[in-house]
C-alpha atoms as a PDB file:
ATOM      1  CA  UNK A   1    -131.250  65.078-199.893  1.00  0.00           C
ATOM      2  CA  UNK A   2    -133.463  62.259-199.292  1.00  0.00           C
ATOM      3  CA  UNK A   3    -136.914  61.897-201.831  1.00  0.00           C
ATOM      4  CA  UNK A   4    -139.063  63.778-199.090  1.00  0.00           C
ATOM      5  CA  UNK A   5    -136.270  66.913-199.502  1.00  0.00           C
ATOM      6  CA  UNK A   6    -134.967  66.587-195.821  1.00  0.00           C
ATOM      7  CA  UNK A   7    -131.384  67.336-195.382  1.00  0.00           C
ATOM      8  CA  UNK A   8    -128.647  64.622-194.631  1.00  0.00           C
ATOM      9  CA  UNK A   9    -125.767  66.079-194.316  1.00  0.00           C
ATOM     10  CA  UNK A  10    -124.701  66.747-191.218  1.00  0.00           C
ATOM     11  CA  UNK A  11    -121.566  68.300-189.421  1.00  0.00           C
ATOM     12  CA  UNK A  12    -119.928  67.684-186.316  1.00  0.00           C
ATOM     13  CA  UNK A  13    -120.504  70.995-183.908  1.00  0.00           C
ATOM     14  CA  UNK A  14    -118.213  70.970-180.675  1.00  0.00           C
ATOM     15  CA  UNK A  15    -120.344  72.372-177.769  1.00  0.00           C
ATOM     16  CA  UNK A  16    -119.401  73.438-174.210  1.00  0.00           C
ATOM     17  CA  UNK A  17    -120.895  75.463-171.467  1.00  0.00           C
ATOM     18  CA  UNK A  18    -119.300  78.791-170.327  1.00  0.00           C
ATOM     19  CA  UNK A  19    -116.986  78.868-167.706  1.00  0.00           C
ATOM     20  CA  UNK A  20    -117.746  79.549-164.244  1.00  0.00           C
ATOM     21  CA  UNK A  21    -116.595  83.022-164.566  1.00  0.00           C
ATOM     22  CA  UNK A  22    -118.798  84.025-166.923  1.00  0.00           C
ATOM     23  CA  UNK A  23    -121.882  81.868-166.164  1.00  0.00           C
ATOM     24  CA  UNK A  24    -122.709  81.803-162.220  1.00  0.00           C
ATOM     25  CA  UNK A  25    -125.350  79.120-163.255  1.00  0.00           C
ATOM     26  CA  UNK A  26    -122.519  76.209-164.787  1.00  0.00           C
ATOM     27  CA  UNK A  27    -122.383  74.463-161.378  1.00  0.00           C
ATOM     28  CA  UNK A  28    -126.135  74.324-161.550  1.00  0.00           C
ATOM     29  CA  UNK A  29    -126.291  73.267-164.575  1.00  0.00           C
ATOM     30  CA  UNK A  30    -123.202  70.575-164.058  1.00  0.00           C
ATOM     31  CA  UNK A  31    -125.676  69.067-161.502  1.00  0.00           C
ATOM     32  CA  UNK A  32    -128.258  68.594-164.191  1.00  0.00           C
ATOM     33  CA  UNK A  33    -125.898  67.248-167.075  1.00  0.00           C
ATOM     34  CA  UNK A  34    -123.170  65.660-164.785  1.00  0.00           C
ATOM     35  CA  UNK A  35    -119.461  67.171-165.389  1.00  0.00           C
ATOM     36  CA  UNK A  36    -118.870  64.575-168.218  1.00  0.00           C
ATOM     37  CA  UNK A  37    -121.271  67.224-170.350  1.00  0.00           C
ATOM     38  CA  UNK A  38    -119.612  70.039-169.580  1.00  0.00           C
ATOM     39  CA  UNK A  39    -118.795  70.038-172.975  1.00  0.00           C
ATOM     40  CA  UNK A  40    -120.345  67.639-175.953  1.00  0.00           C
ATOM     41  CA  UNK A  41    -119.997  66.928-179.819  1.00  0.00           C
ATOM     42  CA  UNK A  42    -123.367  67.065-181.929  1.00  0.00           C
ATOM     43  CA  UNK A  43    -123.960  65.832-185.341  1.00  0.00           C
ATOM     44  CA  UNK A  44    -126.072  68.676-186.609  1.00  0.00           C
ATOM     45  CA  UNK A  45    -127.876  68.707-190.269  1.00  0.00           C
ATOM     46  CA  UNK A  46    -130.261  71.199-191.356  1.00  0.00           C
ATOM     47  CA  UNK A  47    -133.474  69.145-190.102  1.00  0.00           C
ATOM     48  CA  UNK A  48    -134.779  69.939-187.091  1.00  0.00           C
ATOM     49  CA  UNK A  49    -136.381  66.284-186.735  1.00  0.00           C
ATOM     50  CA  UNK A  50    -133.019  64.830-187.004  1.00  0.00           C
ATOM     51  CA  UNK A  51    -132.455  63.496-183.164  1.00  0.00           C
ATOM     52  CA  UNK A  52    -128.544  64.708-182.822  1.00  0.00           C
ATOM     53  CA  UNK A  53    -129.770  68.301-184.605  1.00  0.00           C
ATOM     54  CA  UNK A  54    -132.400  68.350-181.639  1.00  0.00           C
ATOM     55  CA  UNK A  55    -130.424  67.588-178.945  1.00  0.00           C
ATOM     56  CA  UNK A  56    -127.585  70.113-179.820  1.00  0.00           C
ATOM     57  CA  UNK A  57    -130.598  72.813-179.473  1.00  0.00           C
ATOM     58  CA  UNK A  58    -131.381  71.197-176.366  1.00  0.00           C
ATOM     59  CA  UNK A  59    -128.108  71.714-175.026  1.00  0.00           C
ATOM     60  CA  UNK A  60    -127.587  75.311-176.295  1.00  0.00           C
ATOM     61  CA  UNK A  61    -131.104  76.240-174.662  1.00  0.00           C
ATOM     62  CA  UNK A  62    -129.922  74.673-171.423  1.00  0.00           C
ATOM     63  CA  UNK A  63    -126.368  76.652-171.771  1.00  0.00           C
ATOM     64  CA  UNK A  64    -127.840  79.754-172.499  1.00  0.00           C
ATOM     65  CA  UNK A  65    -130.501  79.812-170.010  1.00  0.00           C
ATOM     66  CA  UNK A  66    -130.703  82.282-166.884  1.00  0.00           C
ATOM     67  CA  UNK A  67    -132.093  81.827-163.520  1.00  0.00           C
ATOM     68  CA  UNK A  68    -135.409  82.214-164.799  1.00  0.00           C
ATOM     69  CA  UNK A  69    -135.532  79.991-167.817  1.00  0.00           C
ATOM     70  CA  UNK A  70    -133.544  77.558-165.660  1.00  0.00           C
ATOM     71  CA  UNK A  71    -136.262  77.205-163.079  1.00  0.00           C
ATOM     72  CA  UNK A  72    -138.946  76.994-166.012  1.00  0.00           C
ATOM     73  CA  UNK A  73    -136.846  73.533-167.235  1.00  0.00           C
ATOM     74  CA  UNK A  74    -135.955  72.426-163.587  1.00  0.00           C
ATOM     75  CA  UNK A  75    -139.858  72.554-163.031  1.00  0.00           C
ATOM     76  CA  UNK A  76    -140.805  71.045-166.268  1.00  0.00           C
ATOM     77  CA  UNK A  77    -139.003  68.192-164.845  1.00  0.00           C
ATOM     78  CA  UNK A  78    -139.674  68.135-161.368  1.00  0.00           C
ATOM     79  CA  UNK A  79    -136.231  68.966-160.709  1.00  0.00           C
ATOM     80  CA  UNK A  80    -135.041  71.551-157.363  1.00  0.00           C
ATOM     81  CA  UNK A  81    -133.153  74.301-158.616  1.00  0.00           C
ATOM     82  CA  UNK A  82    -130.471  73.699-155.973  1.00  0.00           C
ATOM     83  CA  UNK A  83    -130.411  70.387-156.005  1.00  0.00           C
ATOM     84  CA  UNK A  84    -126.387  69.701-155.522  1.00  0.00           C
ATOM     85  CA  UNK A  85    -126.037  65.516-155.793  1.00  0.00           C
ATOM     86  CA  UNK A  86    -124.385  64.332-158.597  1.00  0.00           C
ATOM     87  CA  UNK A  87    -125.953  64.190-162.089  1.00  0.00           C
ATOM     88  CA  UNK A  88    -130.116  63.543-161.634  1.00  0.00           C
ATOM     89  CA  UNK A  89    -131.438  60.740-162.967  1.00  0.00           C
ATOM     90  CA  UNK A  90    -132.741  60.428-166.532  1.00  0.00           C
ATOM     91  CA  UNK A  91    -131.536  64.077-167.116  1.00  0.00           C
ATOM     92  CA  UNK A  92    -128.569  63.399-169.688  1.00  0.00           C
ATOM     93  CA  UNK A  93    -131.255  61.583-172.287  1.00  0.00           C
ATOM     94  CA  UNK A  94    -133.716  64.714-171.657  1.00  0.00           C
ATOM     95  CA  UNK A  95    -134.236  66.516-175.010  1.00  0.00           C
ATOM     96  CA  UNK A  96    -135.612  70.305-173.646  1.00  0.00           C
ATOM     97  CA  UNK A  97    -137.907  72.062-175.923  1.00  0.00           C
ATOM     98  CA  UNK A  98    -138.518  75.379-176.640  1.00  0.00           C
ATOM     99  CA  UNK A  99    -138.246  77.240-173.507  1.00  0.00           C
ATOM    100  CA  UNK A 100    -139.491  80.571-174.335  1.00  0.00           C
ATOM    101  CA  UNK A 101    -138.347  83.313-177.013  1.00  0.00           C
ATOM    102  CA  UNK A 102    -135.490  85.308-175.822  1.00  0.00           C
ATOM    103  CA  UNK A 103    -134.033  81.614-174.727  1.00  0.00           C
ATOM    104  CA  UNK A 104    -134.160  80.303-178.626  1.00  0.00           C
ATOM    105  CA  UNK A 105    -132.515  83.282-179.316  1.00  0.00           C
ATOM    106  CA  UNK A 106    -129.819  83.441-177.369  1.00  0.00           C
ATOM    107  CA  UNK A 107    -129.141  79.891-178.134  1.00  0.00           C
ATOM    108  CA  UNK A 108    -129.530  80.155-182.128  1.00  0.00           C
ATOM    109  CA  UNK A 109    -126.782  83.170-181.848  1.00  0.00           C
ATOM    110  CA  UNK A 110    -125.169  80.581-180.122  1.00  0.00           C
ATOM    111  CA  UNK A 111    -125.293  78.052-182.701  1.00  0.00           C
ATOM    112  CA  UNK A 112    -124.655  80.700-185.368  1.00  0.00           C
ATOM    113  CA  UNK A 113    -121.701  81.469-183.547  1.00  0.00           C
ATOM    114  CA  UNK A 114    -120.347  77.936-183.644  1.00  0.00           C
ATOM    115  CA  UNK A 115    -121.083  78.315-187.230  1.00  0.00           C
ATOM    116  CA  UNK A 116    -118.942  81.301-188.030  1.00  0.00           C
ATOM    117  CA  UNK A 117    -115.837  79.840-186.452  1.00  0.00           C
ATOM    118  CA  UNK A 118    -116.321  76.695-188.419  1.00  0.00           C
ATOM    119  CA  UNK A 119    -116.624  78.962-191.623  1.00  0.00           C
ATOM    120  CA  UNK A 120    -113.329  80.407-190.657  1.00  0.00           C
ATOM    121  CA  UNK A 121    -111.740  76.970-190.786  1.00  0.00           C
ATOM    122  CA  UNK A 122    -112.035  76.368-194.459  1.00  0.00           C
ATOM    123  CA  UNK A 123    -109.411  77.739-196.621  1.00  0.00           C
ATOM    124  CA  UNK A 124    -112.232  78.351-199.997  1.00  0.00           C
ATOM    125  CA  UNK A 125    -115.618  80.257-198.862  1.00  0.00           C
ATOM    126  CA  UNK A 126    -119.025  78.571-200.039  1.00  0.00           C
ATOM    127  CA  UNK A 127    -119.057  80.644-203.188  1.00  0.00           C
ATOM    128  CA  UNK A 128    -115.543  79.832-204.244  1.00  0.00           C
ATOM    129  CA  UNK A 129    -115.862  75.726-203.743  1.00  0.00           C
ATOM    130  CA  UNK A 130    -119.151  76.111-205.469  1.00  0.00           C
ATOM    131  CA  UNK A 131    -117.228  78.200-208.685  1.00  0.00           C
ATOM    132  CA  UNK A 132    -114.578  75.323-208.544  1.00  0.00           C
ATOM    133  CA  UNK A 133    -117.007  72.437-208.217  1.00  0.00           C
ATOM    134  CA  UNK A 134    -119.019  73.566-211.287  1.00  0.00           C
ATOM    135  CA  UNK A 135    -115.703  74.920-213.346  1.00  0.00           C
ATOM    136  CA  UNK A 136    -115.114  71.329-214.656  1.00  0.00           C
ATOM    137  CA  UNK A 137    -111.972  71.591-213.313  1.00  0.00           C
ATOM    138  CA  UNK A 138    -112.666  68.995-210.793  1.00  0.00           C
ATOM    139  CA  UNK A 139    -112.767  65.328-211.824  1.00  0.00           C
ATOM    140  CA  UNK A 140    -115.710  63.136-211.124  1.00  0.00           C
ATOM    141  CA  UNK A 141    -115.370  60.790-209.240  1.00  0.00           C
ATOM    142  CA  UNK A 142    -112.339  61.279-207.817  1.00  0.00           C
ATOM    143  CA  UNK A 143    -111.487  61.782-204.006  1.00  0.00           C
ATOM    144  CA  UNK A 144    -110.980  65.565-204.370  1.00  0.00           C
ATOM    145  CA  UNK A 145    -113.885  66.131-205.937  1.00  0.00           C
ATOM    146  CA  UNK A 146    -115.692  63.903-202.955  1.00  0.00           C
ATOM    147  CA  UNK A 147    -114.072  66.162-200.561  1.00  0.00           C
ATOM    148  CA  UNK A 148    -115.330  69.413-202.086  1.00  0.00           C
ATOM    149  CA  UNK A 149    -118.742  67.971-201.807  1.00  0.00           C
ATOM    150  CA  UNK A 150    -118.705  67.081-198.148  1.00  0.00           C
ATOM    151  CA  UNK A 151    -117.061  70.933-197.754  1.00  0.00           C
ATOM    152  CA  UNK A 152    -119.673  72.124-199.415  1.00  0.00           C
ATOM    153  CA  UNK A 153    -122.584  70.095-197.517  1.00  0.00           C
ATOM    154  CA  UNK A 154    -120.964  71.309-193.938  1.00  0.00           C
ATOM    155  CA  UNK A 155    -120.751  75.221-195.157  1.00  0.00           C
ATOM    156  CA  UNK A 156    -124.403  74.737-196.423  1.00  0.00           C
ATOM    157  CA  UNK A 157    -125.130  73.840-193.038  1.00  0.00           C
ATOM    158  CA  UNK A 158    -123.488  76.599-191.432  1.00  0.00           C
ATOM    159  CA  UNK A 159    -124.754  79.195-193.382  1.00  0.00           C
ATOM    160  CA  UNK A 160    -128.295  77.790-192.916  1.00  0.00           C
ATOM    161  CA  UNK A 161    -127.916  78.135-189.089  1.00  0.00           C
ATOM    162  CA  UNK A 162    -126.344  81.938-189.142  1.00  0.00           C
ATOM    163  CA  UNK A 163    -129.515  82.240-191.728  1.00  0.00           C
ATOM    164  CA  UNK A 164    -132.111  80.729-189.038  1.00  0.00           C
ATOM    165  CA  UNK A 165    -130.307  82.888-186.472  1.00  0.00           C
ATOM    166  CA  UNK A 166    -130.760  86.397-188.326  1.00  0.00           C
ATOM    167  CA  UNK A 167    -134.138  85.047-189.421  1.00  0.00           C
ATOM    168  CA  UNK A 168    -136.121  83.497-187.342  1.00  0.00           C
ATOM    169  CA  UNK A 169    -134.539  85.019-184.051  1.00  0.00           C
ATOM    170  CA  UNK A 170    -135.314  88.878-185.459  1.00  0.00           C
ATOM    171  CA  UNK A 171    -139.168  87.601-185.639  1.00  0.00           C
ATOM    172  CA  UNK A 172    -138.887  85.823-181.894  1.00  0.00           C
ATOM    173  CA  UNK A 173    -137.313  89.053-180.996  1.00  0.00           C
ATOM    174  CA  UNK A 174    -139.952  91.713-182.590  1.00  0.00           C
ATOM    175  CA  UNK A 175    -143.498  89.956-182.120  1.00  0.00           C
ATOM    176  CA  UNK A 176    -145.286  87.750-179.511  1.00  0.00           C
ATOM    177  CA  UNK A 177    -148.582  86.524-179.430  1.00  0.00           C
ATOM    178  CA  UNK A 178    -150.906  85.806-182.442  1.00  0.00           C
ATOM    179  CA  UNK A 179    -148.367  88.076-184.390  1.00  0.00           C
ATOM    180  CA  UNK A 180    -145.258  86.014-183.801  1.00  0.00           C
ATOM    181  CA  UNK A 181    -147.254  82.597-184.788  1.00  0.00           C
ATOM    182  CA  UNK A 182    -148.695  84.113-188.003  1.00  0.00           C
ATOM    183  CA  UNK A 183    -144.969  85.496-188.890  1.00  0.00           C
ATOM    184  CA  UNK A 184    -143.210  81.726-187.867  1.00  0.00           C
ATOM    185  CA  UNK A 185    -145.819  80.390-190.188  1.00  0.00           C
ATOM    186  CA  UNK A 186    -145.396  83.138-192.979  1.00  0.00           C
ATOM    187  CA  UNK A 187    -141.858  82.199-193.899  1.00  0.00           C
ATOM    188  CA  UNK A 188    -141.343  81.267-197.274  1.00  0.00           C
ATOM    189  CA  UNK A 189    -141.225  77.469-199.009  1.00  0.00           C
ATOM    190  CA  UNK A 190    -139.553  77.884-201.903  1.00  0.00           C
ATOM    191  CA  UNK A 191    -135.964  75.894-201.341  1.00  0.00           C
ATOM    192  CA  UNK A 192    -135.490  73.268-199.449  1.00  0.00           C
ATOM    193  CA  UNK A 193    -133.419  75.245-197.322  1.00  0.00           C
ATOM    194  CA  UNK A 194    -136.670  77.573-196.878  1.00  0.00           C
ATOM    195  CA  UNK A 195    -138.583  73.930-196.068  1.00  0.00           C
ATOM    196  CA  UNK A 196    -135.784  73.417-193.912  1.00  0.00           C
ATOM    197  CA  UNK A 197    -136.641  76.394-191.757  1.00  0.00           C
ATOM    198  CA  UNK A 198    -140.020  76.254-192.321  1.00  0.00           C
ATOM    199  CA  UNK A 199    -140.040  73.490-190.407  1.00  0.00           C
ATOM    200  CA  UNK A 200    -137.877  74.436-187.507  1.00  0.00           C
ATOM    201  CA  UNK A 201    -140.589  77.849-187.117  1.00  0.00           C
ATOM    202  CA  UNK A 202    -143.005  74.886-187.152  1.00  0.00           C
ATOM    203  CA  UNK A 203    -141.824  73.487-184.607  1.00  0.00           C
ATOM    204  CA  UNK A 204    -141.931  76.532-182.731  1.00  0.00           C
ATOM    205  CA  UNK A 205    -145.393  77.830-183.628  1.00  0.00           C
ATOM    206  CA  UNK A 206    -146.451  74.259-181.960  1.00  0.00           C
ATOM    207  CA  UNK A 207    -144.508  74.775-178.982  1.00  0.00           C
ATOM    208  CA  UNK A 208    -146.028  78.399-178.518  1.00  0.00           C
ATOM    209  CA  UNK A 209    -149.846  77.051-179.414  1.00  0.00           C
ATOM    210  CA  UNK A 210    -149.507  75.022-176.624  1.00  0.00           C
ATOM    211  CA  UNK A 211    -148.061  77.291-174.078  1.00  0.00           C
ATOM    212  CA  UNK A 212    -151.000  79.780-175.121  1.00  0.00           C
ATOM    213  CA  UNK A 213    -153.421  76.987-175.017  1.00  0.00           C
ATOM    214  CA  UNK A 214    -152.837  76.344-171.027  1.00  0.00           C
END
C-alpha cells in the first residue's frame, strides 16, 4: 500500500453480460456499449477511486440493471431506451454511478461472484499461502516467494469484494433513508481494508445525499 494506505494491487476480473436468454435487456444494452463490450477485462484493486475499479462497477451496474434502472441511466444521459443504431456516442467512456440500492446490490453479488470463481482457481486458500509465506520456508527474494505475494494480493482482493458484498449490500438491502446513510457512514476504520470500504460506503452515502437533496 501506498503512504496514504490506499490499495495497489489489483487483479484482472473478466466481465461479460448475460446471454440473451437470460437477459431480454442484452440487445439494449449492446446498443449502449456496442457488441465489442459484450464482454470486458477490468483491473480491479480494493480502492474505489482507482479508475479501472470504477469502471468495472460501472459495467456490473449496467449488466445487472432491469427495465427500470435501465431507463433511470438511459435518461441520465439523454439516451432513448429503444434507441437501435449502433453503439451511441460517448457511451463506451461513460463511468455510471450509483443507480439506486437494489442495483449496487445485485451488481456487488455480481462482483462477489466473479470473486469466488477466481478463489477456486488457486490451488492454496488465503490462509494456507499466508501460513507458508510467514513459515520461513519461503526464500526472500526469490521468484517463488514473489509469486506467493502477488497470490496473496489478488485473494486479498477477492475476499474484500465477497466482504463488501455481504456487508455493505445487507445494509443497502435492510435500511433506506436517513437510516441507510447513518449505517454506510457507521462502518468501522480500523484496517485498511475497513478504510477501504469505508470509502466505497462513502461514496455511496454521497451519491444518496444528492439524490435526497433534489
Amino acid at each position: 500500500r501506498e503512504e496514504d494506505g490506499k490499495c495497489q494491487n489489483e487483479l484482472l476480473y473478466r466481465m461479460a453480460l448475460a446471454s440473451a436468454s437470460e437477459d431480454p435487456l442484452r440487445e439494449t444494452k449492446l446498443t449502449f456499449l456496442g457488441t465489442s463490450r459484450a464482454s470486458r477485462g477490468f483491473r480491479v484493486s480494493m480502492n474505489i477511486e482507482d479508475k479501472a475499479t470504477a469502471e468495472a462497477l460501472s459495467y456490473l451496474r449496467f449488466k445487472v440493471a432491469n427495465e427500470k434502472e435501465l431507463n433511470m441511466i438511459m435518461s441520465r444521459y439523454s439516451i432513448p431506451i429503444h434507441r437501435s443504431s449502433g453503439a451511441l456516442r460517448g457511451s463506451r467512456d461513460t463511468i455510471i454511478p450509483f443507480v439506486c440500492p437494489a442495483n449496487e446490490v445485485r451488481a456487488l453479488n455480481e462482483l462477489a461472484q466473479y470473486s469466488l470463481a477466481q478463489l477456486r482457481q488457486y490451488r492454496n486458500t488465503r490462509e494456507e499461502n499466508l501460513a507458508l509465506l510467514n513459515s520461513g520456508h519461503v526464500a526472500p527474494f526469490t521468484d517463488r516467494r514473489t509469486a506467493l505475494v502477488v497470490i496473496l494480493g489478488e485473494q486479498e482482493i477477492c475476499h474484500f469484494w465477497i466482504q463488501v458484498a455481504g456487508t455493505v449490500g445487507s445494509i443497502l438491502s435492510s435500511k433506506t433513508g436517513l437510516a441507510l446513510r447513518v449505517a454506510l457512514r457507521s462502518l468501522p476504520e480500523n484496517t485498511d481494508a475497513q478504510r477501504d470500504m469505508y470509502r466505497y460506503a462513502g461514496m455511496i452515502t454521497e451519491e444518496l445525499s444528492s439524490t435526497s437533496d433534489n
